[in-house]
Protein backbone atom coordinates (compact mmCIF):
# COMPACT_ATOMS: atom_id res chain seq x y z
CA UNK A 1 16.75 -0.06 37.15
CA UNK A 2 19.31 0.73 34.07
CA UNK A 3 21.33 -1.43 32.44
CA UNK A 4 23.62 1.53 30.97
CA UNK A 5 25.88 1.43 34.21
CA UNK A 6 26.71 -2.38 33.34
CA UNK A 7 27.79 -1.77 30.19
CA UNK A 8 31.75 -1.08 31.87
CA UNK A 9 31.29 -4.12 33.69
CA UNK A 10 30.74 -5.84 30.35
CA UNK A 11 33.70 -4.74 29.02
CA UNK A 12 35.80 -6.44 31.47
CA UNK A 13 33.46 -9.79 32.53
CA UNK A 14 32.12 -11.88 29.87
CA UNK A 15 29.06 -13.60 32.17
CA UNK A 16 27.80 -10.13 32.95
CA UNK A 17 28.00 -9.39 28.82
CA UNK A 18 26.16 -12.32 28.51
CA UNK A 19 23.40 -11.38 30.98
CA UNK A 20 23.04 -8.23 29.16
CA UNK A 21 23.02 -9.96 25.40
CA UNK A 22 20.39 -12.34 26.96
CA UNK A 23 18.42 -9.97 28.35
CA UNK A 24 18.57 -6.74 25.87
CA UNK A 25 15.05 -7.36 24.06
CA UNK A 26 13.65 -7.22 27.19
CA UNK A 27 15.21 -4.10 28.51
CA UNK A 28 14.00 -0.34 28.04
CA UNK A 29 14.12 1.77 24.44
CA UNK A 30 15.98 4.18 26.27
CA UNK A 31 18.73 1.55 27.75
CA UNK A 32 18.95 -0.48 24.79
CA UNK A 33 19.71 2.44 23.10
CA UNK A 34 21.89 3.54 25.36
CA UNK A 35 23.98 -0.20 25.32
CA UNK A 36 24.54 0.04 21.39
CA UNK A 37 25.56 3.43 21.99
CA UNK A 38 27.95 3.00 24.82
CA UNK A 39 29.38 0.14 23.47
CA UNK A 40 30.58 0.72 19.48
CA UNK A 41 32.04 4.05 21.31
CA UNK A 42 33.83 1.14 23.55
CA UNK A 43 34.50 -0.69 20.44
CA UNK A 44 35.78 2.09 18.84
CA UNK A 45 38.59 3.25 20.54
CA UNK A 46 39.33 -0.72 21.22
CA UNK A 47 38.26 -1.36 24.93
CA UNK A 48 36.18 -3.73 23.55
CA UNK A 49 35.37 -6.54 20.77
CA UNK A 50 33.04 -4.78 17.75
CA UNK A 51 31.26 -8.59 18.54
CA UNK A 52 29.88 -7.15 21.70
CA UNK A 53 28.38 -4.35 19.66
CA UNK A 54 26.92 -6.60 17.06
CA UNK A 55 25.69 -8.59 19.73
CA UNK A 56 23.32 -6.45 21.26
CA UNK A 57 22.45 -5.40 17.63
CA UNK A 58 21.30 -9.02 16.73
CA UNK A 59 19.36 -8.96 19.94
CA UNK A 60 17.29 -5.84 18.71
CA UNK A 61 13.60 -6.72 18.59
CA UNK A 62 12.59 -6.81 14.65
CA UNK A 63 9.40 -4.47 16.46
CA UNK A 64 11.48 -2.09 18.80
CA UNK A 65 11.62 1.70 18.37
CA UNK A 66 12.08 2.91 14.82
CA UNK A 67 14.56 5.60 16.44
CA UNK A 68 16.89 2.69 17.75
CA UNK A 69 16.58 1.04 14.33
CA UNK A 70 17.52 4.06 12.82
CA UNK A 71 20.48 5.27 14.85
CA UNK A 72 21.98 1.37 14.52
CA UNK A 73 21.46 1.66 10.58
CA UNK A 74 23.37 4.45 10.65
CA UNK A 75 25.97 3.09 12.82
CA UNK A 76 25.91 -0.10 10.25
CA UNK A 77 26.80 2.30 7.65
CA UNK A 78 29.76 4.04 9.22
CA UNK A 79 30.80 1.00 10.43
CA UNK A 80 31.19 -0.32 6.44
CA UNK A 81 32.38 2.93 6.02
CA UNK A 82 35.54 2.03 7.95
CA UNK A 83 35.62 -1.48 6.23
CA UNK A 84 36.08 0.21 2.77
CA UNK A 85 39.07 -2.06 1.13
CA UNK A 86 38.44 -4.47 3.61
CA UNK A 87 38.18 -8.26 2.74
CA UNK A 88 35.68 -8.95 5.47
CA UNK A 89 33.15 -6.26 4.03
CA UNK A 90 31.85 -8.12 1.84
CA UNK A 91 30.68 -10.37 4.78
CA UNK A 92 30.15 -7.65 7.01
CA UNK A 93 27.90 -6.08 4.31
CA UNK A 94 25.65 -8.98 4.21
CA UNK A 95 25.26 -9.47 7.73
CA UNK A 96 23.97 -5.81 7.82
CA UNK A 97 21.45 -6.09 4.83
CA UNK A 98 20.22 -9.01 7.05
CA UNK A 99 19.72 -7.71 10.21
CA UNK A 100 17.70 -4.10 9.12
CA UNK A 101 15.75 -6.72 6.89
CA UNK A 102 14.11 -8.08 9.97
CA UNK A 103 11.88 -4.38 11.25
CA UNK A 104 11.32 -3.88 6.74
CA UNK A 105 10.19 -7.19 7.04
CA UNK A 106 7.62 -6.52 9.49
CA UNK A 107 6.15 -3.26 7.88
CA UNK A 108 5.81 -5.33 4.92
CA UNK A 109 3.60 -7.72 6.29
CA UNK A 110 1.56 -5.88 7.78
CA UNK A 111 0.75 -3.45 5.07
CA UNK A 112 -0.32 -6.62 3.28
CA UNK A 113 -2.64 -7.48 6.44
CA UNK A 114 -3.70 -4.06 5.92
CA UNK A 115 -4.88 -4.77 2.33
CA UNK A 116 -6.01 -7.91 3.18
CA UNK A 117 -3.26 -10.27 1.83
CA UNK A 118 -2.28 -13.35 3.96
CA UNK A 119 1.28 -14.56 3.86
């Protein structure tokens, strides 16, 4: 079953959010994607919090799809993009560098398995 079609319920009840939050590592590629997606557009035009975007973003598995990675850097960088003069950027800007840190991290380590180096 999809989450997508909860994603308006989400927007209006906070326990069904939460469900969601709690449960998005454990969901589909193709419906986690579809959650980040679905809700920055929501966050966009206002009909909801950006927090509800960068809360399924924090809940991204460090080893999900590199194409959901991807398409949530990008949205990282418009989203700075938009925070240009702003004096939460800086913030925002480390939170970011944080979060894509966590798949890097991974390749990292285990191209040093790969050669043999234990960390």
């Amino acid at each position: 079953m999809s989450a997508r079609p909860a994603i308006s319920a989400a927007a209006t009840a906070p326990a069904v959010f939460a469900g969601l939050v709690e449960r998005f590592s454990q969901i589909s590629a193709p419906d986690q994607l579809g959650l980040l997606n679905d809700t920055e557009a929501l966050a966009s035009v206002g009909q909801v919090p950006m927090s509800q975007f960068l809360s399924f973003a924090a809940k991204l598995p460090a080893d999900g799809e590199p194409l959901i990675w991807s398409s949530l850097a990008h949205s990282l960088v418009n989203l700075d993009k938009a925070l240009c003069g702003a004096r939460d950027r800086p913030a925002f800007r480390a939170y970011a560098r944080a979060l894509v840190q966590r798949p890097l991290t991974l390749v990292r380590l285990g191209r040093a398995r790969r050669r043999g180096r234990q960390y």
